[in-house]
Protein backbone atom coordinates (compact mmCIF):
# COMPACT_ATOMS: atom_id res chain seq x y z
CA UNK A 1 117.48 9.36 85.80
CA UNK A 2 120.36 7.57 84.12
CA UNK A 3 122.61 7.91 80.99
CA UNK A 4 122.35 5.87 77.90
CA UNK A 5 124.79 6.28 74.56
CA UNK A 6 123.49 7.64 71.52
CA UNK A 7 125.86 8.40 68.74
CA UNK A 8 128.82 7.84 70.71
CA UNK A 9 128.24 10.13 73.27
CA UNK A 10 126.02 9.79 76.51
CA UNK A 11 122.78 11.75 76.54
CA UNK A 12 120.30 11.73 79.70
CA UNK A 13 117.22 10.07 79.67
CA UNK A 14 113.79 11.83 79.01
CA UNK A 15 112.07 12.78 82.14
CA UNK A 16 108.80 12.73 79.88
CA UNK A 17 105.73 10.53 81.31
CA UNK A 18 106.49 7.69 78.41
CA UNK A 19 102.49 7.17 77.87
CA UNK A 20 101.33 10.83 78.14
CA UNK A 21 100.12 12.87 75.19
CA UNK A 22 102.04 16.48 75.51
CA UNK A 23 99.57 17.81 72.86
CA UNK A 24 96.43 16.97 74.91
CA UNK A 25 95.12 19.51 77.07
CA UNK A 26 96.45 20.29 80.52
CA UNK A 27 98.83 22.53 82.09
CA UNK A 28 102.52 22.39 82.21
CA UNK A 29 105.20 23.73 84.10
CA UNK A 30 108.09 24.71 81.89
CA UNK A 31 111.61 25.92 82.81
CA UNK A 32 114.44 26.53 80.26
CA UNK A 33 118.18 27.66 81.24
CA UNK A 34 120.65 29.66 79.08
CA UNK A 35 123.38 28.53 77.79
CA UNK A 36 125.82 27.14 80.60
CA UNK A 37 122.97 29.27 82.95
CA UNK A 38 124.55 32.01 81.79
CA UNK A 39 123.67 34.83 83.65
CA UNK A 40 122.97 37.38 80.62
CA UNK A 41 118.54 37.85 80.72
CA UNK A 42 118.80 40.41 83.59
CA UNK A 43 119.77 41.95 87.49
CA UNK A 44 117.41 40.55 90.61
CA UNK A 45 117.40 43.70 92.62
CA UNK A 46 115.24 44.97 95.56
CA UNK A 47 113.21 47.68 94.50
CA UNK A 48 109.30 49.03 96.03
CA UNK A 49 109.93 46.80 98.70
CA UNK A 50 110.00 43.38 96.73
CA UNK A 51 112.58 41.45 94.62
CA UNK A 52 112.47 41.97 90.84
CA UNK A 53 114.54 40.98 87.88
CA UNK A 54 115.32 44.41 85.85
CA UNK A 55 115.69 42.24 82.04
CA UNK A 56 118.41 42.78 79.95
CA UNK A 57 117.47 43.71 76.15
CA UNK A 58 117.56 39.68 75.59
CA UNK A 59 115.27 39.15 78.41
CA UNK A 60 113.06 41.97 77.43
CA UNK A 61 113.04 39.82 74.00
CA UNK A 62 112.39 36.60 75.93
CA UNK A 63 109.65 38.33 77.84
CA UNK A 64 107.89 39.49 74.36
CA UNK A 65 108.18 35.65 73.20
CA UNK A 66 106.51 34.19 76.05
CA UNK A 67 103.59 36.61 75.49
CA UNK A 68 103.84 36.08 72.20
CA UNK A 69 103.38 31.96 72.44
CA UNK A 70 99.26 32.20 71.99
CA UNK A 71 99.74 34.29 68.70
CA UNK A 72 101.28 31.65 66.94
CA UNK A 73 99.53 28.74 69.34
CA UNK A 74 95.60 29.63 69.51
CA UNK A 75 95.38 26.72 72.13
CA UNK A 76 97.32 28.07 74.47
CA UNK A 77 96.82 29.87 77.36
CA UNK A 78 99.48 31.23 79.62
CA UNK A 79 99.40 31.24 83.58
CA UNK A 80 102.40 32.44 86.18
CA UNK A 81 106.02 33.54 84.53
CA UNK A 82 109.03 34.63 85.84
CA UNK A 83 112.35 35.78 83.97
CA UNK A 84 115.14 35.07 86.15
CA UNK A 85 118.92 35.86 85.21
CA UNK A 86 119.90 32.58 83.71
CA UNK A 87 116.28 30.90 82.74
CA UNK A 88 112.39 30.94 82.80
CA UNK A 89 109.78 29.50 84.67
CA UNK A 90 106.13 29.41 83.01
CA UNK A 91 102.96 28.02 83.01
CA UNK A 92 100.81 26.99 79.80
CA UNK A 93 98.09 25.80 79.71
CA UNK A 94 97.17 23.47 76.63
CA UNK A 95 93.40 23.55 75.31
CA UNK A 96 92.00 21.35 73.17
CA UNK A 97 88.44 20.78 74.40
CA UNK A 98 87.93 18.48 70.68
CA UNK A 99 90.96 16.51 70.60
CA UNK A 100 90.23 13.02 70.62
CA UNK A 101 93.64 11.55 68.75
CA UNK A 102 95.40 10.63 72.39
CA UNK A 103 99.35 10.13 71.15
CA UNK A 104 101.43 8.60 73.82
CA UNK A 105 105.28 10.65 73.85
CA UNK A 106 107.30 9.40 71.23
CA UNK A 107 110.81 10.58 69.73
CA UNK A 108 110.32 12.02 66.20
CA UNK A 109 108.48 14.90 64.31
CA UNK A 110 105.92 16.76 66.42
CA UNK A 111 103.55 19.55 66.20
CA UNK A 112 100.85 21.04 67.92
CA UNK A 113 102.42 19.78 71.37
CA UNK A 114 104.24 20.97 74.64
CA UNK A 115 107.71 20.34 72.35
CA UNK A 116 106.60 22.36 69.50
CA UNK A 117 105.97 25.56 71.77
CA UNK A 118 108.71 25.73 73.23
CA UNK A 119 111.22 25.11 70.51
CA UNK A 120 109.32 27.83 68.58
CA UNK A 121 109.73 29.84 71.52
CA UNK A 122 113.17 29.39 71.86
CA UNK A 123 114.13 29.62 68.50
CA UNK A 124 112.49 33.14 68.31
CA UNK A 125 114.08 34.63 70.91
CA UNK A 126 117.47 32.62 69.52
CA UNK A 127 116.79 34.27 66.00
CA UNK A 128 116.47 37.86 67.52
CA UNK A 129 119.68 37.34 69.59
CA UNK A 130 121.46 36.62 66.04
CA UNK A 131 119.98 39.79 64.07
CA UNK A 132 120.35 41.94 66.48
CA UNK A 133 124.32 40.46 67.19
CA UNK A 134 123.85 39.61 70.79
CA UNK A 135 125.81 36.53 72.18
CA UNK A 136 123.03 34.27 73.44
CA UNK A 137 122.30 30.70 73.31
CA UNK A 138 119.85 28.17 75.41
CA UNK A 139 120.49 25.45 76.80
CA UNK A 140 119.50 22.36 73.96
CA UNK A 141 116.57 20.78 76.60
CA UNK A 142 114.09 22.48 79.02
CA UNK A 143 112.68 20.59 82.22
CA UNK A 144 108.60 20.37 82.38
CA UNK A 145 106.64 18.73 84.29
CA UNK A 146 102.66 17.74 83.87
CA UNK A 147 100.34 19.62 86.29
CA UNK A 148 98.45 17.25 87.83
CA UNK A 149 96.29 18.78 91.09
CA UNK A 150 95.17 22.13 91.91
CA UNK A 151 97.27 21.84 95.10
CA UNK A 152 100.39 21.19 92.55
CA UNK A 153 99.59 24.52 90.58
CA UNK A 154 99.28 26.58 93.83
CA UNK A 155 102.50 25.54 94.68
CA UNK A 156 104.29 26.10 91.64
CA UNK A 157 102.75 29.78 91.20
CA UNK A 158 104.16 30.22 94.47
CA UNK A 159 107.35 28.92 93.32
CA UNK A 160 107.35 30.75 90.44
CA UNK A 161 106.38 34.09 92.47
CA UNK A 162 108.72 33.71 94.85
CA UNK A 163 111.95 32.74 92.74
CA UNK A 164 113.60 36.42 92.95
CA UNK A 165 113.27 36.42 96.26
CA UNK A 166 115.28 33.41 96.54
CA UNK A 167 117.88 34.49 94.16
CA UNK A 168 120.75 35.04 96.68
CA UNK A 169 120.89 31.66 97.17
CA UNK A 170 120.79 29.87 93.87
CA UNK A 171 124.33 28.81 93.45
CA UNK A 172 124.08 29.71 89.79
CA UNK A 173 124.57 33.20 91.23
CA UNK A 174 127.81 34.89 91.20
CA UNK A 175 127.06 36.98 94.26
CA UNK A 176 126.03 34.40 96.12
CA UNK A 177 126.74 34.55 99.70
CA UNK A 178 125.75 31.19 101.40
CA UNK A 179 128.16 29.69 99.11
């Protein structure tokens, strides 16, 4: 991945597949970090003999928005998620069975795609944070990554499923030991 200029300032490249449609159906790995991953969604702690993240009210919130994706996105379907203390991981699944209008990725307006969830997403959970006075922000992009094999979505629900557990040693983690 390199860095290009744009307005002055440098910006990293899109990881997007440049001839993929991200409003076609298929399923989509999505991960989006807080605002300098700050820790502020909720508390991985060991409880009925597993690791769990106890949310915060804002991760409650973000927890309710996820869910909340397919009322305002018909298409969509959702898979594995896991709230972790300073992002997401989730699955979506995009269905379309009729869509025939294949759009490779292109910057400018967009609707009905991968982008358009999760800005919606993010924004709602942003707009709560500002009624309700809490000091929360996300970070401006979010990684994702196309789902391409059965073998690739095993993995990542594993991934996703096991992320708590692996929390101690994410060096985004203030407590971290094996730092």
């Amino acid at each position: 991945m390199s860095e290009t200029r744009f307005g002055g300032q440098y910006r990293i490249d899109s990881v997007r597949l440049a001839e993929y449609d991200y409003g076609s159906s298929g399923m989509y790995f999505v991960t989006a970090c807080t605002r300098n991953k700050q820790c502020c969604l909720g508390d991985v702690t060991f409880m009925n003999n597993q690791w769990t993240v106890i949310p915060s009210a804002i991760g409650q919130r973000v927890m309710a928005g996820w869910l909340q994706i397919t009322t305002f996105h018909s298409y969509v379907h959702l898979d594995a998620f896991q709230l972790m203390p300073n992002h997401i991981h989730g699955i979506l699944m995009i269905d379309k069975p009729a869509y025939a209008d294949w759009q490779p990725n292109r910057f400018g307006p967009q609707r009905q795609n991968l982008g358009s969830i999760i800005r919606g997403f993010k924004s709602g959970v942003k707009s709560f944070a500002t009624a309700n006075q809490i000091d929360f922000a996300w970070q401006p992009r979010y990684y994702e990554r196309v789902i391409r094999s059965d073998d690739e979505l095993k993995r990542i629900r594993h991934y996703i499923d096991a992320n708590p557990s692996n929390w101690h040693k994410d060096r985004d983690n203030a407590e971290n030991l094996f730092m």
